[in-house]
PDB file of N, CA and C in Angstrom:
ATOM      1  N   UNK A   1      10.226 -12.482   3.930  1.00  0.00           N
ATOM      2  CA  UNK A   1      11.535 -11.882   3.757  1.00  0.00           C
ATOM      3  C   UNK A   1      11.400 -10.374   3.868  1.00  0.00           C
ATOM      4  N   UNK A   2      12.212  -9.710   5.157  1.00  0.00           N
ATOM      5  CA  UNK A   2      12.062  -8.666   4.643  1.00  0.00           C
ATOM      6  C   UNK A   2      13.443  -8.131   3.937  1.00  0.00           C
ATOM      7  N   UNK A   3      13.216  -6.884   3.502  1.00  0.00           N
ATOM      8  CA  UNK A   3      14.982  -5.989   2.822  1.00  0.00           C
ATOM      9  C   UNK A   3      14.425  -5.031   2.709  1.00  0.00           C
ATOM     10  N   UNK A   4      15.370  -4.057   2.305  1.00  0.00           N
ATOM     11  CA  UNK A   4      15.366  -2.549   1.949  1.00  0.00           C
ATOM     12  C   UNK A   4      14.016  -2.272   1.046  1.00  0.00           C
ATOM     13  N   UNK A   5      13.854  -3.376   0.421  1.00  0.00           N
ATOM     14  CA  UNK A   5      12.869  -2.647  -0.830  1.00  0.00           C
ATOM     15  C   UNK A   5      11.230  -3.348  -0.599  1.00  0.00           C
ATOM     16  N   UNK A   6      11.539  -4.391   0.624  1.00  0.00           N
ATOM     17  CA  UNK A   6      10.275  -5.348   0.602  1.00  0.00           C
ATOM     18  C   UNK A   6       9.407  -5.230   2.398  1.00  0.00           C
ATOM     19  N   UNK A   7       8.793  -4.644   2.649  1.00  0.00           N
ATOM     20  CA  UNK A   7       8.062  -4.480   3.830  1.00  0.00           C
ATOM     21  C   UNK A   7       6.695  -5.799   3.928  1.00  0.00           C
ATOM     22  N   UNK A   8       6.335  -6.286   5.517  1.00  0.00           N
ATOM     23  CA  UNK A   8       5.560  -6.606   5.868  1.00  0.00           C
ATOM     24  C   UNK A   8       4.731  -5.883   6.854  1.00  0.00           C
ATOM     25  N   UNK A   9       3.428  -5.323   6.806  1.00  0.00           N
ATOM     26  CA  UNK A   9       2.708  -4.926   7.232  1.00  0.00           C
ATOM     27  C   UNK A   9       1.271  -5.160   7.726  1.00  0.00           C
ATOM     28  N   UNK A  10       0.835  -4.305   9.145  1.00  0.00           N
ATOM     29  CA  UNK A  10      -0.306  -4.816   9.615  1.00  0.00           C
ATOM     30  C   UNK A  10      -0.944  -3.862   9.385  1.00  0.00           C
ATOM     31  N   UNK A  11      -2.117  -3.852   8.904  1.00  0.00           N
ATOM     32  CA  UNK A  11      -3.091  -2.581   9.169  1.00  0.00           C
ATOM     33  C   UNK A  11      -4.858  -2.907   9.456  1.00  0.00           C
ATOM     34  N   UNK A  12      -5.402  -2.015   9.228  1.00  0.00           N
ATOM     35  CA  UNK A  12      -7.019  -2.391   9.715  1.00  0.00           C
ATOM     36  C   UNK A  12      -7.686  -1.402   8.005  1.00  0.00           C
ATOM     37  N   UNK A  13      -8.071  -2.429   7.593  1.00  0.00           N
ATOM     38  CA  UNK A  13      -9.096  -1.426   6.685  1.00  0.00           C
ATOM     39  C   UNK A  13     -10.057  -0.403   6.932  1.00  0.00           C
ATOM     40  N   UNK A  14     -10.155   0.690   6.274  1.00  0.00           N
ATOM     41  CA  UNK A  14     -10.631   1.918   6.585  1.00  0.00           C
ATOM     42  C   UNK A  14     -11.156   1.565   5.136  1.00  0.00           C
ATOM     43  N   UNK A  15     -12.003   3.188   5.015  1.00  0.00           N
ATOM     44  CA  UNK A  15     -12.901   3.919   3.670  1.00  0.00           C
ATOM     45  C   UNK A  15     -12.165   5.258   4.016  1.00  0.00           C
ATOM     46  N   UNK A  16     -11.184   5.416   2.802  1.00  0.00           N
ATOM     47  CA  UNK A  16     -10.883   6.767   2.984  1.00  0.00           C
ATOM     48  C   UNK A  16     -11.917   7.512   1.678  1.00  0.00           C
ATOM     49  N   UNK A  17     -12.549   8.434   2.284  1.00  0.00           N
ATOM     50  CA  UNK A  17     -14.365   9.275   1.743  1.00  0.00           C
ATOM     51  C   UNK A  17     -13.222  10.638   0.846  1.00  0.00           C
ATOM     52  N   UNK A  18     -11.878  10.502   0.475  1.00  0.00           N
ATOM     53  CA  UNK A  18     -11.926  11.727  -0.295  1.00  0.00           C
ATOM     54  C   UNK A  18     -12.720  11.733  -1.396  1.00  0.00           C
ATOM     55  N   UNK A  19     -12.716  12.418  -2.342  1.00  0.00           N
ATOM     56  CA  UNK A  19     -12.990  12.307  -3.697  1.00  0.00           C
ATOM     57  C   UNK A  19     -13.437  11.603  -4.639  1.00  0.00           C
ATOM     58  N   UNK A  20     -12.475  10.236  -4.415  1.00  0.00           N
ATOM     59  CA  UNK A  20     -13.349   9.274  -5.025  1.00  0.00           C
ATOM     60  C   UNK A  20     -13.090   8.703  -3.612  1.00  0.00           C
ATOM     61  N   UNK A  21     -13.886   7.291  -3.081  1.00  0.00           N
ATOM     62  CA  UNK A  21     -13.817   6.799  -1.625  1.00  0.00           C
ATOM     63  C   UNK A  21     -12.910   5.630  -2.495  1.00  0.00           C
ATOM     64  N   UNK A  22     -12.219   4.897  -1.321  1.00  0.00           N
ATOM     65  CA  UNK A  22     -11.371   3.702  -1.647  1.00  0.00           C
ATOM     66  C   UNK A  22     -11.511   3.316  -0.127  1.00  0.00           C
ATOM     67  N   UNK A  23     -10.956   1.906  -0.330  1.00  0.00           N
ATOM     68  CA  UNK A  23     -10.890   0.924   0.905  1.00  0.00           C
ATOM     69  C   UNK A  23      -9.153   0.894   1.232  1.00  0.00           C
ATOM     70  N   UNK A  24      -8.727   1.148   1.590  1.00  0.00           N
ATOM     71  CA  UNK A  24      -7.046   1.221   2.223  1.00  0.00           C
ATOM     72  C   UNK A  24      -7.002   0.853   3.521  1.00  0.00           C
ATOM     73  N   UNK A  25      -5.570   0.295   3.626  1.00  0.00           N
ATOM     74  CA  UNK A  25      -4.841   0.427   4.941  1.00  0.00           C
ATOM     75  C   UNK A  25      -3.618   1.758   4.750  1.00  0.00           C
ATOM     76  N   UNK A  26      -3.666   1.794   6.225  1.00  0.00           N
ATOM     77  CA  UNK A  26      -2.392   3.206   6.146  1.00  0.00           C
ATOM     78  C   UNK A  26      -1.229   2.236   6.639  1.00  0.00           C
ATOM     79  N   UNK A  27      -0.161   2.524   5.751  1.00  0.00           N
ATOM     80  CA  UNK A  27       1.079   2.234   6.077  1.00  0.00           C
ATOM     81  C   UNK A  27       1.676   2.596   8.055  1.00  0.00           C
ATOM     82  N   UNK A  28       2.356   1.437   8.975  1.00  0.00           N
ATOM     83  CA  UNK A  28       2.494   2.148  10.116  1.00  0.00           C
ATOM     84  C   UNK A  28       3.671   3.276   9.527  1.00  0.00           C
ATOM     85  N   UNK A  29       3.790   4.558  10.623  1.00  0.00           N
ATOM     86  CA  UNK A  29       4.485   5.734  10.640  1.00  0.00           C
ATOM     87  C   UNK A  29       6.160   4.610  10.348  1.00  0.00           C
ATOM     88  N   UNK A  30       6.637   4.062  11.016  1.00  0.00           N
ATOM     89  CA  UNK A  30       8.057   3.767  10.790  1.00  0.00           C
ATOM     90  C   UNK A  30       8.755   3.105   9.667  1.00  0.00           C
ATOM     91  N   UNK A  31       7.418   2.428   8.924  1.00  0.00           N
ATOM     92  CA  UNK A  31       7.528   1.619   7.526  1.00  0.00           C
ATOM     93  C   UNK A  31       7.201   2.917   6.670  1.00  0.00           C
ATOM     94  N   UNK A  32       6.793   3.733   6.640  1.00  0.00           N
ATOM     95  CA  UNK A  32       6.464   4.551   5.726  1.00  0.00           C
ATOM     96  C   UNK A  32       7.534   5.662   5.841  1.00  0.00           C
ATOM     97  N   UNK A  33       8.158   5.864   6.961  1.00  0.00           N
ATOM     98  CA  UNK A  33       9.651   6.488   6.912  1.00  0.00           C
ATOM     99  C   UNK A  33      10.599   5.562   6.051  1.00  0.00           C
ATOM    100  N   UNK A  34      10.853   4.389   6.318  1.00  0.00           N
ATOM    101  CA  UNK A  34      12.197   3.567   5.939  1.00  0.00           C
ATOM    102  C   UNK A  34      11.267   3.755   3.984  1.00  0.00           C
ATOM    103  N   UNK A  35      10.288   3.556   3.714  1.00  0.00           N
ATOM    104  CA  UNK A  35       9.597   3.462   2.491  1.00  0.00           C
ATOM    105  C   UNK A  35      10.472   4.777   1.265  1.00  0.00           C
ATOM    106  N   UNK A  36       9.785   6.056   2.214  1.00  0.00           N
ATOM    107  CA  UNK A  36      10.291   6.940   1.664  1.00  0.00           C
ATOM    108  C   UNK A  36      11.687   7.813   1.882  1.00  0.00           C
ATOM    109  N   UNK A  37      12.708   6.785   2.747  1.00  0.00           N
ATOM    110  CA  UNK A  37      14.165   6.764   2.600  1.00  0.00           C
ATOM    111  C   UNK A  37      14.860   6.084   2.085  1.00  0.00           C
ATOM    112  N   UNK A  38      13.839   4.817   1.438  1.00  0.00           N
ATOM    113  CA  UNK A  38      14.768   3.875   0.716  1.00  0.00           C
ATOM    114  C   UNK A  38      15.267   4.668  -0.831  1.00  0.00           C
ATOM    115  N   UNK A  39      16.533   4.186  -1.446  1.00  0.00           N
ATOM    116  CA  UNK A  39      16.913   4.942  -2.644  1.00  0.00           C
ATOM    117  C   UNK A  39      15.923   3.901  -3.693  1.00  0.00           C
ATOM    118  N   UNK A  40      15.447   2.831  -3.343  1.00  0.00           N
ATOM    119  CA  UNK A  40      14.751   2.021  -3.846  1.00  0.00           C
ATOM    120  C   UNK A  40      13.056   2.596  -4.928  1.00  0.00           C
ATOM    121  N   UNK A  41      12.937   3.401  -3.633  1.00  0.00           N
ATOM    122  CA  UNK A  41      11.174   4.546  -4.174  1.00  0.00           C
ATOM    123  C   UNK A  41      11.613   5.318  -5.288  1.00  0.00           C
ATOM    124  N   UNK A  42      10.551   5.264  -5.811  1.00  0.00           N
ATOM    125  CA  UNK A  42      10.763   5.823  -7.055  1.00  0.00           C
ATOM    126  C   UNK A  42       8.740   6.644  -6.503  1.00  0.00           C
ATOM    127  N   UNK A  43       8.887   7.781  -7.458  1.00  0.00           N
ATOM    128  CA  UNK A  43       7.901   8.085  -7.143  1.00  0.00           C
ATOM    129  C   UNK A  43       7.260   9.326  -8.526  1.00  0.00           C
ATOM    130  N   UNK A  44       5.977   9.100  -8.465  1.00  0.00           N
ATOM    131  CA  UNK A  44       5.361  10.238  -9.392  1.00  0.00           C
ATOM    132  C   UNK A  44       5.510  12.142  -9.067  1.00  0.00           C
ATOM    133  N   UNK A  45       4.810  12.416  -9.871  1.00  0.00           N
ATOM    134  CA  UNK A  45       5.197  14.184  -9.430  1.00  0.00           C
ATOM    135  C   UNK A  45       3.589  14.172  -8.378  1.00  0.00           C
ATOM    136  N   UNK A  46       2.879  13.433  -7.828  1.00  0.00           N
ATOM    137  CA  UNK A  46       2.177  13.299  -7.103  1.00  0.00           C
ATOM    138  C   UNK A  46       2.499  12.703  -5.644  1.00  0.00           C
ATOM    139  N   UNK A  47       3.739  12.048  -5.723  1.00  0.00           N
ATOM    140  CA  UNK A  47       3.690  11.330  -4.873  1.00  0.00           C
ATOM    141  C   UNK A  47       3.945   9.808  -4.291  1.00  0.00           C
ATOM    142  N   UNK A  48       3.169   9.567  -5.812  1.00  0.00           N
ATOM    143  CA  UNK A  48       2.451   7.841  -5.372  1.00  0.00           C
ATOM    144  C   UNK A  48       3.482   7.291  -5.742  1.00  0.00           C
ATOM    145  N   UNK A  49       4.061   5.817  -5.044  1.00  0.00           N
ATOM    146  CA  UNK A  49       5.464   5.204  -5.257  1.00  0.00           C
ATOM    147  C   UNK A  49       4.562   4.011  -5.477  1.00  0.00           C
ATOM    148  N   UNK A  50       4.915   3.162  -6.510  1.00  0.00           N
ATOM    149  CA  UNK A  50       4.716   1.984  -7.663  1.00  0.00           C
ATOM    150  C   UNK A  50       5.219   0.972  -6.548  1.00  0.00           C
ATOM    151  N   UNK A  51       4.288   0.077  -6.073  1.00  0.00           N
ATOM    152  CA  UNK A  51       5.087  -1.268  -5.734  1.00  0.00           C
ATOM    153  C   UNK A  51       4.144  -2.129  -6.006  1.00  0.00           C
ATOM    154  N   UNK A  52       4.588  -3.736  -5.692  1.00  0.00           N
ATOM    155  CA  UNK A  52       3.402  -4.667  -5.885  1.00  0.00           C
ATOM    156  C   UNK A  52       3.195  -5.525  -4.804  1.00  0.00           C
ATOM    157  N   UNK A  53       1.796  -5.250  -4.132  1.00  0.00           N
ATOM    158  CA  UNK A  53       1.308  -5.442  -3.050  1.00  0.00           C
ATOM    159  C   UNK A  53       0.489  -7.011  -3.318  1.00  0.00           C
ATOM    160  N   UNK A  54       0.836  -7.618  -1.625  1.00  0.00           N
ATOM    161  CA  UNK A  54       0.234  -9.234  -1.835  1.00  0.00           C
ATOM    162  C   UNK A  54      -0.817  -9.064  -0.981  1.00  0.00           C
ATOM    163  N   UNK A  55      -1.975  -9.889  -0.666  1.00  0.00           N
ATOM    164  CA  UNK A  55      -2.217  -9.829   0.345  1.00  0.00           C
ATOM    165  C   UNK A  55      -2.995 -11.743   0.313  1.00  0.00           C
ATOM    166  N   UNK A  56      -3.132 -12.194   0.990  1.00  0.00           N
ATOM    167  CA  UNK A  56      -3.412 -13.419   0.845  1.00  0.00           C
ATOM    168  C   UNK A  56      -2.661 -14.192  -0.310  1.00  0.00           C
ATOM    169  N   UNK A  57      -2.847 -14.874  -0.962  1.00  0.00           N
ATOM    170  CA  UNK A  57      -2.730 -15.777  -2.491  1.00  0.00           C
ATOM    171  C   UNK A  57      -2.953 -14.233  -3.891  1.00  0.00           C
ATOM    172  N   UNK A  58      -3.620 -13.619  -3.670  1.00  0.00           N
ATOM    173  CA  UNK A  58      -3.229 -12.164  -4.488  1.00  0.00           C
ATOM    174  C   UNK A  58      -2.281 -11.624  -4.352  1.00  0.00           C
ATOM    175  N   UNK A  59      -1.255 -11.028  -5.875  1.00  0.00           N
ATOM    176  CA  UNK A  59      -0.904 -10.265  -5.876  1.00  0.00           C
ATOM    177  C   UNK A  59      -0.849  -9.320  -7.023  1.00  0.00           C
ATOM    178  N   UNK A  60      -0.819  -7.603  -6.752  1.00  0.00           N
ATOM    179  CA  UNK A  60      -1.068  -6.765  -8.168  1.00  0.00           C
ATOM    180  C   UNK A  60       0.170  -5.469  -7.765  1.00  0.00           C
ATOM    181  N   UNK A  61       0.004  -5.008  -9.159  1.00  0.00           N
ATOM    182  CA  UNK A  61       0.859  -3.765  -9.285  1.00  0.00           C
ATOM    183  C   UNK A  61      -0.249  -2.647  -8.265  1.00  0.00           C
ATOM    184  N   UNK A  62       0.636  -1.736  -8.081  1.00  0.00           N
ATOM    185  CA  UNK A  62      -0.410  -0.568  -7.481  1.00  0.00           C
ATOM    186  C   UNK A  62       0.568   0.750  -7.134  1.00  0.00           C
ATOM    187  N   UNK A  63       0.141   1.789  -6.239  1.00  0.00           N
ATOM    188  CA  UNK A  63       0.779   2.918  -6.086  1.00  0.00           C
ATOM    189  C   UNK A  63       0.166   3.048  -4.315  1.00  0.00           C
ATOM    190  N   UNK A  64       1.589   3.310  -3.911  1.00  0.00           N
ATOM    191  CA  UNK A  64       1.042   3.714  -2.588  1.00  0.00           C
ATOM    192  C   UNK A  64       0.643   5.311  -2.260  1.00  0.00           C
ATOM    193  N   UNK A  65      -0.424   5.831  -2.173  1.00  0.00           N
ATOM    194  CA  UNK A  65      -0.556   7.088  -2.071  1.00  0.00           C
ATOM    195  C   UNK A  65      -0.517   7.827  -1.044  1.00  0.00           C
ATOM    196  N   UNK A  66       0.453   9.164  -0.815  1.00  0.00           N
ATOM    197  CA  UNK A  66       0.560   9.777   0.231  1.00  0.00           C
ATOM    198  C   UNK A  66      -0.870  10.800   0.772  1.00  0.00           C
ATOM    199  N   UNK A  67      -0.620  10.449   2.194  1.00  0.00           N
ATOM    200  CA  UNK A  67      -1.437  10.583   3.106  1.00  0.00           C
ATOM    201  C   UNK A  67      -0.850  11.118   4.377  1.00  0.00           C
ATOM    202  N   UNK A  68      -1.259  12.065   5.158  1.00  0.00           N
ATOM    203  CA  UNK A  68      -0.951  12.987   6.067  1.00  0.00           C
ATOM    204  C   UNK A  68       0.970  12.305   6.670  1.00  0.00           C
ATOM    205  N   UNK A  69       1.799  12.789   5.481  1.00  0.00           N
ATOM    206  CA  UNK A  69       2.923  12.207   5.741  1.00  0.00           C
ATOM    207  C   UNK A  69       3.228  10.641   5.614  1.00  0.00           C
ATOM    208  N   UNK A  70       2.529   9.831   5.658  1.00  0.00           N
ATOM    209  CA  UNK A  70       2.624   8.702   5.085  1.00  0.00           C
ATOM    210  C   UNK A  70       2.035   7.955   3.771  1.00  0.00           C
ATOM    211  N   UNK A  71       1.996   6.240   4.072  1.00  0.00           N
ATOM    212  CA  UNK A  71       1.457   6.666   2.662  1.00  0.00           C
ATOM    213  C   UNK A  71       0.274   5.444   2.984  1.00  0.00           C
ATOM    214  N   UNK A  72      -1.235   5.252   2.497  1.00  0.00           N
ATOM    215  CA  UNK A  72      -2.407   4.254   2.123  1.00  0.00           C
ATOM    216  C   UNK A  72      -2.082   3.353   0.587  1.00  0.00           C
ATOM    217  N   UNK A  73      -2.134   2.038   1.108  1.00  0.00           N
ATOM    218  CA  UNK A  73      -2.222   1.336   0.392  1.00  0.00           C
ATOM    219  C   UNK A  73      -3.670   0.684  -0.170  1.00  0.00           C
ATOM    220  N   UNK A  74      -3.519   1.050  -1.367  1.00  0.00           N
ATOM    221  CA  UNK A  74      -5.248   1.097  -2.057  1.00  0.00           C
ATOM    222  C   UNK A  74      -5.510  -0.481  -2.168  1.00  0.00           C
ATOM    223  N   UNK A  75      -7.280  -1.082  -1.571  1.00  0.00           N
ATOM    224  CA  UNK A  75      -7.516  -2.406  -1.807  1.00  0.00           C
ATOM    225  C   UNK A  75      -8.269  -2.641  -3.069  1.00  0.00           C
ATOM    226  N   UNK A  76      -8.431  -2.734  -4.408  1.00  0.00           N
ATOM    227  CA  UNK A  76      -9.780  -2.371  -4.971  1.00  0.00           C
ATOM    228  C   UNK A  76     -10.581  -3.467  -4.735  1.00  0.00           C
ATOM    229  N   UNK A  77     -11.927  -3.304  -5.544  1.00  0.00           N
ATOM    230  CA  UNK A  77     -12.953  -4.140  -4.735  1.00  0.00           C
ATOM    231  C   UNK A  77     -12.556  -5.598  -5.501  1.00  0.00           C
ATOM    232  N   UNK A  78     -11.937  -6.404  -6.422  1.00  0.00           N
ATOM    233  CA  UNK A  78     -12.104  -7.603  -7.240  1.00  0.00           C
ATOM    234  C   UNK A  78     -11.093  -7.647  -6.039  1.00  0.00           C
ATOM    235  N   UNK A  79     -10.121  -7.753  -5.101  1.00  0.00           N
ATOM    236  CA  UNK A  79      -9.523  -7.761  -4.454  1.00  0.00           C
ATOM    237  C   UNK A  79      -9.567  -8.092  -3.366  1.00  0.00           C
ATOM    238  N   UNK A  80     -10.406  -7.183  -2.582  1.00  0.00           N
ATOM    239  CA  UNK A  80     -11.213  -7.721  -1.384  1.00  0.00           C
ATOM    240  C   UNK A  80     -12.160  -8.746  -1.696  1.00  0.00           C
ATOM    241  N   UNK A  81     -13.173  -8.811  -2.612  1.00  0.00           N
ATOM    242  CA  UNK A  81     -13.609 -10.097  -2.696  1.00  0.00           C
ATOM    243  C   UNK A  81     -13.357 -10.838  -3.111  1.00  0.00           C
ATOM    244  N   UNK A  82     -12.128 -11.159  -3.653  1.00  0.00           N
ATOM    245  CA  UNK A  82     -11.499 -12.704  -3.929  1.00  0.00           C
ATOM    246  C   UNK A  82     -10.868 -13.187  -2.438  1.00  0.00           C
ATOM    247  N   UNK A  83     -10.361 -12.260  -1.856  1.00  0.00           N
ATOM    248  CA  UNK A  83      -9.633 -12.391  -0.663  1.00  0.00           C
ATOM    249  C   UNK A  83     -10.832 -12.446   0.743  1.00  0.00           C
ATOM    250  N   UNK A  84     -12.363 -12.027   0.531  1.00  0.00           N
ATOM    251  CA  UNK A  84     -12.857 -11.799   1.595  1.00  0.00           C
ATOM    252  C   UNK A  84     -12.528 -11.203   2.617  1.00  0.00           C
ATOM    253  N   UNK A  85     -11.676  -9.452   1.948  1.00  0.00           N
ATOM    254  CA  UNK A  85     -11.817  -8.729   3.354  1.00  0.00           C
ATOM    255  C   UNK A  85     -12.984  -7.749   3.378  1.00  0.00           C
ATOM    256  N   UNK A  86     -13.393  -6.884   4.565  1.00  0.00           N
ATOM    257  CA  UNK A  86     -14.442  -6.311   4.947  1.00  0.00           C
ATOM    258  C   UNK A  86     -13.654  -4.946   5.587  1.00  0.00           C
ATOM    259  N   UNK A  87     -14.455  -3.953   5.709  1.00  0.00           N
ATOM    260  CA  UNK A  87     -14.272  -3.024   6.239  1.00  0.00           C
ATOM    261  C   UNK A  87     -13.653  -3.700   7.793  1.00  0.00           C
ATOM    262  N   UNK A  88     -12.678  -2.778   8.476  1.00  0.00           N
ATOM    263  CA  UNK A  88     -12.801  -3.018   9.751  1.00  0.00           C
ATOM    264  C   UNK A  88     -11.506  -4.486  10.238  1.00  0.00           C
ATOM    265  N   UNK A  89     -11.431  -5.045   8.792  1.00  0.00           N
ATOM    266  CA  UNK A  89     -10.431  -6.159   9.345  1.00  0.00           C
ATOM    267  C   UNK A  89      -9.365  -5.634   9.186  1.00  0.00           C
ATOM    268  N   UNK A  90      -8.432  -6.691   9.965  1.00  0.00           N
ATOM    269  CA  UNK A  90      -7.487  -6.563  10.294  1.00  0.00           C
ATOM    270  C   UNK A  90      -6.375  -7.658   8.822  1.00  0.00           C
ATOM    271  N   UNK A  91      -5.649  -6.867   8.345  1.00  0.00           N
ATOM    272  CA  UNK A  91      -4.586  -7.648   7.378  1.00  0.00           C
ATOM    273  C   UNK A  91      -3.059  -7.695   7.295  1.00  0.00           C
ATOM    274  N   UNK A  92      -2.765  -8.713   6.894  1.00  0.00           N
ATOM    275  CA  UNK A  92      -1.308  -8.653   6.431  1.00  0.00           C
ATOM    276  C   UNK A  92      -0.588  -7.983   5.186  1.00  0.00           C
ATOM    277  N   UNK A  93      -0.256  -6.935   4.853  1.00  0.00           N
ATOM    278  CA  UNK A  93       0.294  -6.765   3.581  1.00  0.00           C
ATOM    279  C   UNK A  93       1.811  -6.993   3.432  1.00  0.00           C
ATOM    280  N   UNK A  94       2.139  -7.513   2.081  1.00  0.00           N
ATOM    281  CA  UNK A  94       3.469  -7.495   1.740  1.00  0.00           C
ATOM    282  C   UNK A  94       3.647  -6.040   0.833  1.00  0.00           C
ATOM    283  N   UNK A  95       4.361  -5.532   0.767  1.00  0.00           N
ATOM    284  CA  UNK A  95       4.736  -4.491   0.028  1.00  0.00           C
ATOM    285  C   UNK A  95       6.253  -4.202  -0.285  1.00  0.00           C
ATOM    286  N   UNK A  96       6.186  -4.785  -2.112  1.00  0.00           N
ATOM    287  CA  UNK A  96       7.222  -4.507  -2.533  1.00  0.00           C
ATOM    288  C   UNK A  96       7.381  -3.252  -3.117  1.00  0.00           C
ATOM    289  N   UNK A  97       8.961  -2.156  -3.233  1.00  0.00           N
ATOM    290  CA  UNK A  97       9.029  -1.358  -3.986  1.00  0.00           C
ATOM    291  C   UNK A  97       9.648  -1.648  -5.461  1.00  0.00           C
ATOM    292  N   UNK A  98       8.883  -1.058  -6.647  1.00  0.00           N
ATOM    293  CA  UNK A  98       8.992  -1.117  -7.643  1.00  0.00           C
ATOM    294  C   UNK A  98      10.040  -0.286  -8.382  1.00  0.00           C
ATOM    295  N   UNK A  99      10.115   0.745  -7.403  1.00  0.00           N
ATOM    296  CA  UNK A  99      10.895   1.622  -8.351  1.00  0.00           C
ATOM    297  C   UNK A  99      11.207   2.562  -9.577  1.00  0.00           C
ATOM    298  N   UNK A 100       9.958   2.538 -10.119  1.00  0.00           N
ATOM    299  CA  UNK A 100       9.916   2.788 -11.082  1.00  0.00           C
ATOM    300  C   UNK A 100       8.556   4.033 -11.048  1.00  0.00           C
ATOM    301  N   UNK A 101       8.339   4.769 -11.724  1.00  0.00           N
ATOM    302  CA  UNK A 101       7.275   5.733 -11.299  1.00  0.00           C
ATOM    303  C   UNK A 101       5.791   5.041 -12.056  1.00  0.00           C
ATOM    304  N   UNK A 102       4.606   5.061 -11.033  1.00  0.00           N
ATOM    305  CA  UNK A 102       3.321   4.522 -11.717  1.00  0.00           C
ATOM    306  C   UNK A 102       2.617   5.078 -13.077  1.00  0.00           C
ATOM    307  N   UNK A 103       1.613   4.446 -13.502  1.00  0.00           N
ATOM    308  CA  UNK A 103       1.360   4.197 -14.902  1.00  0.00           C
ATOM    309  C   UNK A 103       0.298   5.124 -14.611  1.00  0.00           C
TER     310      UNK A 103
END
């Protein structure tokens, strides 16, 4: 299903090496426009907009964090290995907005 507040997405896992490293996909450019035009986002004084992301039979709360104008959706690791993803694959994400600003 999609709607205003609920996106389906493709991406390829990366290692984004800032600061602390994380495993993410980047949101595509046109979902991450409609994301941060929906009145739906709610967002921190950072940025990060609260939704709850599926990906296989998982699903958790999380924050999508902005990234050169868009935004990376964080995988953590109990995550990828329940789900068996790897660097480099290719996934489906659901991404709901929460609305509400993260914890």
């Amino acid at each position: 299903m999609r709607s205003e507040t609920q996106f389906d997405v493709v991406g390829e896992v990366w290692r984004w090496t800032g600061p602390v490293p994380w495993h993410v996909v980047t949101l595509p450019e046109p979902t991450a426009r409609r994301i941060a035009a929906s009145p739906a986002t709610g967002s921190d004084a950072w940025g990060r907009v609260p939704v709850l992301l599926s990906l296989g039979a998982t699903a958790w709360r999380t924050a999508l964090v902005p990234h050169d104008g868009g935004y990376l959706a964080p995988l953590r690791p109990d995550i990828r290995r329940r789900e068996r993803i790897a660097l480099g694959d290719i996934v489906v994400l659901r991404v709901a907005l929460l609305g509400d600003a993260p914890t």
